[in-house]
PDB file of N, CA and C in Angstrom:
ATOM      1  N   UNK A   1      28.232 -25.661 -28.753  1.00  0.00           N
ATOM      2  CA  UNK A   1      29.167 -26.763 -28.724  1.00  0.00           C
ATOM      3  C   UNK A   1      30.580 -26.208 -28.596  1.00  0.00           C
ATOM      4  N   UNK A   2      31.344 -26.989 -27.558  1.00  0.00           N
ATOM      5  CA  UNK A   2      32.923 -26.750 -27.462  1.00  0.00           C
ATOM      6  C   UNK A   2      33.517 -27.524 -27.848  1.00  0.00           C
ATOM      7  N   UNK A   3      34.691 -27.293 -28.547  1.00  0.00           N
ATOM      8  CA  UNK A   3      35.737 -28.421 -29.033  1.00  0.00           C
ATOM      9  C   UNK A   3      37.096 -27.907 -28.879  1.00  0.00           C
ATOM     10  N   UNK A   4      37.906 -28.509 -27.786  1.00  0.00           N
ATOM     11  CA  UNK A   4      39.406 -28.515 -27.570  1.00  0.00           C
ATOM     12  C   UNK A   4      39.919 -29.441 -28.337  1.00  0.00           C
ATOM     13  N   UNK A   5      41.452 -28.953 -28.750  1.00  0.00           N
ATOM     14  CA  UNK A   5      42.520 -29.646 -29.414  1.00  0.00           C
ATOM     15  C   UNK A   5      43.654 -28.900 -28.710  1.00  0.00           C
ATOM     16  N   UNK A   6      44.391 -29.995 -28.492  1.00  0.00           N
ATOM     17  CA  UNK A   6      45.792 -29.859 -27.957  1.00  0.00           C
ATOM     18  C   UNK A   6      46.726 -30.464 -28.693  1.00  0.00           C
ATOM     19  N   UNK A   7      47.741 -29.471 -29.559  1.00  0.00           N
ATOM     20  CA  UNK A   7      48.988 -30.488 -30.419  1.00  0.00           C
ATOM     21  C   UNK A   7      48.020 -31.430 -31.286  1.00  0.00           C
ATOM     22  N   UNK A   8      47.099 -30.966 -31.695  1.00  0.00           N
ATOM     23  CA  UNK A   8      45.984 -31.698 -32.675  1.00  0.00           C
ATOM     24  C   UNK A   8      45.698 -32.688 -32.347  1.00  0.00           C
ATOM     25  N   UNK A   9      45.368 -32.979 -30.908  1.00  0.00           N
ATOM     26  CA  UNK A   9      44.914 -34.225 -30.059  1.00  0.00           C
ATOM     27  C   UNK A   9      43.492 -33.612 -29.922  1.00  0.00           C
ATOM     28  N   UNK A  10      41.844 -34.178 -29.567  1.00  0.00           N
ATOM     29  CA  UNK A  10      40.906 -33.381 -29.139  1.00  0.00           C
ATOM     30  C   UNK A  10      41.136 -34.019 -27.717  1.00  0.00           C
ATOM     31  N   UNK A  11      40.095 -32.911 -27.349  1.00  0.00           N
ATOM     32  CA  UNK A  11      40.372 -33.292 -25.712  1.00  0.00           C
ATOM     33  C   UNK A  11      38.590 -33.171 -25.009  1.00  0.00           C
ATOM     34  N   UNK A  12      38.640 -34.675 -24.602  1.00  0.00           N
ATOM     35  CA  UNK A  12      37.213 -34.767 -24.415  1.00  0.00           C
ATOM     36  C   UNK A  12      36.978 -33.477 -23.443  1.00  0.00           C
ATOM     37  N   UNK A  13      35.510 -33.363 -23.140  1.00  0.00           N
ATOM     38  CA  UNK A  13      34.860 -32.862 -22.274  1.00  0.00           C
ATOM     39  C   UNK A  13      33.842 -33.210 -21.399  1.00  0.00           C
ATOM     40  N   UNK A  14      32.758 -32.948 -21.002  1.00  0.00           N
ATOM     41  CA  UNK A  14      31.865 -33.424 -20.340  1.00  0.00           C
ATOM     42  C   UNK A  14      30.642 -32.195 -20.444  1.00  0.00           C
ATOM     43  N   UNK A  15      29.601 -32.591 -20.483  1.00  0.00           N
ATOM     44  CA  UNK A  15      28.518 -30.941 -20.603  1.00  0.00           C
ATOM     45  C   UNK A  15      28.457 -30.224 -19.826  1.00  0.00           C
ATOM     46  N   UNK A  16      28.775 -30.194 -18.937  1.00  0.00           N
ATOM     47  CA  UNK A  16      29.286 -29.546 -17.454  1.00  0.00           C
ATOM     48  C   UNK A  16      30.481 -29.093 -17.599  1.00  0.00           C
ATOM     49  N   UNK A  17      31.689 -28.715 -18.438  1.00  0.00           N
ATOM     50  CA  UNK A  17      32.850 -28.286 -18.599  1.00  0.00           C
ATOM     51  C   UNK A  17      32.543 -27.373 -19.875  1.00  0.00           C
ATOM     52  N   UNK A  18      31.888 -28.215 -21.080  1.00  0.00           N
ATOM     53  CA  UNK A  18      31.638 -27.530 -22.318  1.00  0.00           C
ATOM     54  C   UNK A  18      30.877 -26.234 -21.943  1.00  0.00           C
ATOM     55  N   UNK A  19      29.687 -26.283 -20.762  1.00  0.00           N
ATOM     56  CA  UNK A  19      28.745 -25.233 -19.881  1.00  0.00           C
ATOM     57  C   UNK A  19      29.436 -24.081 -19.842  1.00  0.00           C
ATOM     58  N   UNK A  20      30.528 -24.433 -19.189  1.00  0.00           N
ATOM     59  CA  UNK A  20      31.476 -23.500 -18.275  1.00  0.00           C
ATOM     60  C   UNK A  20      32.047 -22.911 -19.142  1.00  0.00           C
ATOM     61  N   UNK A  21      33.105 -23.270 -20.245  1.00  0.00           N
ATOM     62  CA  UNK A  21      33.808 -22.507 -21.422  1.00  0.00           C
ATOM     63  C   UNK A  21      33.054 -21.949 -22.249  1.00  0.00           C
ATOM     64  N   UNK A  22      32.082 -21.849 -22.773  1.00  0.00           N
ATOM     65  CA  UNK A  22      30.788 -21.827 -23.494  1.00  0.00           C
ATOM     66  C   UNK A  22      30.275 -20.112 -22.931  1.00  0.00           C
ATOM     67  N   UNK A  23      30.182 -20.449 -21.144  1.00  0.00           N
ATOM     68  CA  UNK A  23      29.365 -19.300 -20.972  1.00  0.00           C
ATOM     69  C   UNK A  23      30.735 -18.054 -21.053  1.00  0.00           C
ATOM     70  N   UNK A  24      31.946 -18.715 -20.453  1.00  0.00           N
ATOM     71  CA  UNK A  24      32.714 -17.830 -19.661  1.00  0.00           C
ATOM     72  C   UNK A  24      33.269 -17.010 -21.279  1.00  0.00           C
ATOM     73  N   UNK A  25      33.577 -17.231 -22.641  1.00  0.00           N
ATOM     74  CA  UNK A  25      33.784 -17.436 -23.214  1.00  0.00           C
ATOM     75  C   UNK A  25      32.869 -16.152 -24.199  1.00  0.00           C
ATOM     76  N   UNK A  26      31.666 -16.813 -23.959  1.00  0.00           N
ATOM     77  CA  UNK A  26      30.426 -15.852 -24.276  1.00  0.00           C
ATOM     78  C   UNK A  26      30.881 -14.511 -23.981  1.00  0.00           C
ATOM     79  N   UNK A  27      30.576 -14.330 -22.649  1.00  0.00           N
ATOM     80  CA  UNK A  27      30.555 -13.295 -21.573  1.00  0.00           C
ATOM     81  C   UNK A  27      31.856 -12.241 -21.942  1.00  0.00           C
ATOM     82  N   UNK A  28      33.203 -13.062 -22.046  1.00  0.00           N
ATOM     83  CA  UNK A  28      33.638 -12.164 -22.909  1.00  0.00           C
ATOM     84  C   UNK A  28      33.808 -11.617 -24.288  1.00  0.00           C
ATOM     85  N   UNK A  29      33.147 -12.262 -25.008  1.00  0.00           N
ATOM     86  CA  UNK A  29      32.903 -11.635 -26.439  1.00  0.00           C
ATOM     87  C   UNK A  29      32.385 -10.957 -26.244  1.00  0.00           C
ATOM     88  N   UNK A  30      31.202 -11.236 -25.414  1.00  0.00           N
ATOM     89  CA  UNK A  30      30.023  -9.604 -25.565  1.00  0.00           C
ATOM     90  C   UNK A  30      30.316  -8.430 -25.139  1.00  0.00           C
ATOM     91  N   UNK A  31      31.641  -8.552 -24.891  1.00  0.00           N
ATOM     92  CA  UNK A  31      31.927  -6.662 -23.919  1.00  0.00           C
ATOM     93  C   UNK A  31      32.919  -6.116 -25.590  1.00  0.00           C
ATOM     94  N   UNK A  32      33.278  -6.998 -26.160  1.00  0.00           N
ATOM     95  CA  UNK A  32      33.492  -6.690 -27.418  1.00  0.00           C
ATOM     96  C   UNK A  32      33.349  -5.573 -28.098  1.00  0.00           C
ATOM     97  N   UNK A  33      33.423  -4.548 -28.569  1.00  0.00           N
ATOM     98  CA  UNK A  33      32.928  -3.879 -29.331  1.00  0.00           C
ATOM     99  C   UNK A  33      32.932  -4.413 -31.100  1.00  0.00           C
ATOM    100  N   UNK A  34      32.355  -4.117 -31.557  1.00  0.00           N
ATOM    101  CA  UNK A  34      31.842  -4.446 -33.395  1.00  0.00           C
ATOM    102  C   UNK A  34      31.947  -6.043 -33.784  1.00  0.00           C
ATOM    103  N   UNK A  35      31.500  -6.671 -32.379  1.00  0.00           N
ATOM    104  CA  UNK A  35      30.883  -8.267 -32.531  1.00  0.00           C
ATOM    105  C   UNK A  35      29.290  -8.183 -33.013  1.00  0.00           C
ATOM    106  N   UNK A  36      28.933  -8.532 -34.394  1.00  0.00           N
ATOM    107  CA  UNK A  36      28.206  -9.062 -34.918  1.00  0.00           C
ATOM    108  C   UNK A  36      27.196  -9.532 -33.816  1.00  0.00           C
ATOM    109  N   UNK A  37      26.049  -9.178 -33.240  1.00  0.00           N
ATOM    110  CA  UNK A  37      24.814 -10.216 -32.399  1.00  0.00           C
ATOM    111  C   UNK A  37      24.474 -11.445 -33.105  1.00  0.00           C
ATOM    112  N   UNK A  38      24.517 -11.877 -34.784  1.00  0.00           N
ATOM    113  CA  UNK A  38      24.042 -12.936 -35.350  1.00  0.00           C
ATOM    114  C   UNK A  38      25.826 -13.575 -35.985  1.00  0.00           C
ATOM    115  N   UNK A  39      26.768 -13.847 -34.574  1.00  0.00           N
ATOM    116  CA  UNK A  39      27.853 -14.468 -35.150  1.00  0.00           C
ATOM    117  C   UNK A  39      27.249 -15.916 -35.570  1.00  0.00           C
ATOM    118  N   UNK A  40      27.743 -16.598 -36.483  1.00  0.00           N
ATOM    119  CA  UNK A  40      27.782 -18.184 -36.123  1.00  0.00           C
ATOM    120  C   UNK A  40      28.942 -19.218 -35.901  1.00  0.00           C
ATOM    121  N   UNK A  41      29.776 -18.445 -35.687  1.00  0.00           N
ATOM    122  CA  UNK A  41      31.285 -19.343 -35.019  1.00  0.00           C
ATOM    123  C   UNK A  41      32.291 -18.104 -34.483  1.00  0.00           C
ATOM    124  N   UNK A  42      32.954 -18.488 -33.116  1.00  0.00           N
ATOM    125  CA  UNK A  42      33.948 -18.144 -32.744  1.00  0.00           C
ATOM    126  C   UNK A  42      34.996 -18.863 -32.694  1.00  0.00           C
ATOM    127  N   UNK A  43      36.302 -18.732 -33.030  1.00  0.00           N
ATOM    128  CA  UNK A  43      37.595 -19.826 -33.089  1.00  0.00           C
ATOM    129  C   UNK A  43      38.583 -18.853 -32.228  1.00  0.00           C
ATOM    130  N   UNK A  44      39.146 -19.109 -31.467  1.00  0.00           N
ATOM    131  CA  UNK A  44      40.165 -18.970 -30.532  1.00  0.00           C
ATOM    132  C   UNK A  44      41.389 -19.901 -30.388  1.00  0.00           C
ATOM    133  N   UNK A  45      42.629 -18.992 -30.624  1.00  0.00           N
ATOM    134  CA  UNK A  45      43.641 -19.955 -31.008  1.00  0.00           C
ATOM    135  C   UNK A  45      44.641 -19.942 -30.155  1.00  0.00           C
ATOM    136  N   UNK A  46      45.567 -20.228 -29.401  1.00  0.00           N
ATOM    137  CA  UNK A  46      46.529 -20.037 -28.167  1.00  0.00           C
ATOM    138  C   UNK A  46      47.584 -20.275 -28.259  1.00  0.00           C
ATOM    139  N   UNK A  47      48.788 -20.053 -28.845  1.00  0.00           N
ATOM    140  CA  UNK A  47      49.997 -20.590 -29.270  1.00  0.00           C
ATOM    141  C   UNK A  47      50.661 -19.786 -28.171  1.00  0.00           C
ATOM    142  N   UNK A  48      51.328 -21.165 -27.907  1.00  0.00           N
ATOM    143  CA  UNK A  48      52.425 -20.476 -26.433  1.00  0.00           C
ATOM    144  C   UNK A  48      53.671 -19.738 -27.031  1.00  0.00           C
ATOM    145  N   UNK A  49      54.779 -19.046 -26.719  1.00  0.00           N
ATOM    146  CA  UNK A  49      55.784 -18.335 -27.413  1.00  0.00           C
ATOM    147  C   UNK A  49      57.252 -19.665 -27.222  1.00  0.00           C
ATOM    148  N   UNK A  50      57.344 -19.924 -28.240  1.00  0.00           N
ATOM    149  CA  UNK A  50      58.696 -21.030 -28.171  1.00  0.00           C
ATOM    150  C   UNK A  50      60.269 -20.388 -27.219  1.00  0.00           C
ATOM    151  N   UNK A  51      60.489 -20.628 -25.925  1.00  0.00           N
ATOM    152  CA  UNK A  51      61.229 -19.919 -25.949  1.00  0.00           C
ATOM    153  C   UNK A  51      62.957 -20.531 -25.861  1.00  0.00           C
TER     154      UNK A  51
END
Protein backbone atom coordinates (compact mmCIF):
# COMPACT_ATOMS: atom_id res chain seq x y z
CA UNK A 1 0.00 0.00 0.00
CA UNK A 2 0.99 3.71 -0.97
CA UNK A 3 -0.04 6.74 0.74
CA UNK A 4 0.84 10.41 -0.44
CA UNK A 5 0.39 13.58 1.59
CA UNK A 6 1.06 16.89 0.38
CA UNK A 7 1.08 19.98 3.05
CA UNK A 8 -0.94 17.22 5.02
CA UNK A 9 -3.50 16.98 2.24
CA UNK A 10 -3.60 12.95 1.05
CA UNK A 11 -3.45 12.63 -2.40
CA UNK A 12 -5.57 10.02 -3.99
CA UNK A 13 -4.18 7.42 -6.23
CA UNK A 14 -5.34 4.78 -8.40
CA UNK A 15 -3.76 0.92 -8.30
CA UNK A 16 -2.05 1.52 -11.33
CA UNK A 17 -0.03 4.59 -9.87
CA UNK A 18 0.21 2.99 -6.23
CA UNK A 19 1.87 -0.21 -8.79
CA UNK A 20 4.30 2.11 -10.11
CA UNK A 21 5.65 3.92 -6.76
CA UNK A 22 5.46 0.70 -4.90
CA UNK A 23 7.71 -1.14 -7.43
CA UNK A 24 10.01 1.83 -8.42
CA UNK A 25 10.46 2.54 -4.79
CA UNK A 26 11.12 -1.17 -3.92
CA UNK A 27 13.78 -1.49 -6.51
CA UNK A 28 15.54 1.12 -4.90
CA UNK A 29 15.68 0.06 -1.42
CA UNK A 30 17.00 -3.17 -2.43
CA UNK A 31 20.41 -1.94 -3.82
CA UNK A 32 20.56 -0.65 -0.21
CA UNK A 33 23.05 -2.00 1.76
CA UNK A 34 22.01 -3.18 5.70
CA UNK A 35 18.12 -3.11 4.62
CA UNK A 36 16.58 -5.66 6.77
CA UNK A 37 14.78 -8.50 3.96
CA UNK A 38 11.79 -8.77 6.74
CA UNK A 39 11.24 -4.69 6.77
CA UNK A 40 7.57 -3.91 7.59
CA UNK A 41 7.35 -0.17 6.71
CA UNK A 42 9.28 2.26 4.69
CA UNK A 43 8.52 6.18 5.25
CA UNK A 44 10.11 8.62 2.93
CA UNK A 45 9.97 12.19 3.63
CA UNK A 46 10.74 15.19 1.01
CA UNK A 47 10.98 18.61 2.35
CA UNK A 48 11.83 21.11 -0.28
CA UNK A 49 14.67 23.77 1.03
CA UNK A 50 12.72 27.20 1.90
CA UNK A 51 14.53 29.52 -0.08
Amino acid sequence: MIKMKIDEKNIPMNRYVEDIFEKVILAMVSTLKGIPEDWKKIEIVIERDQE
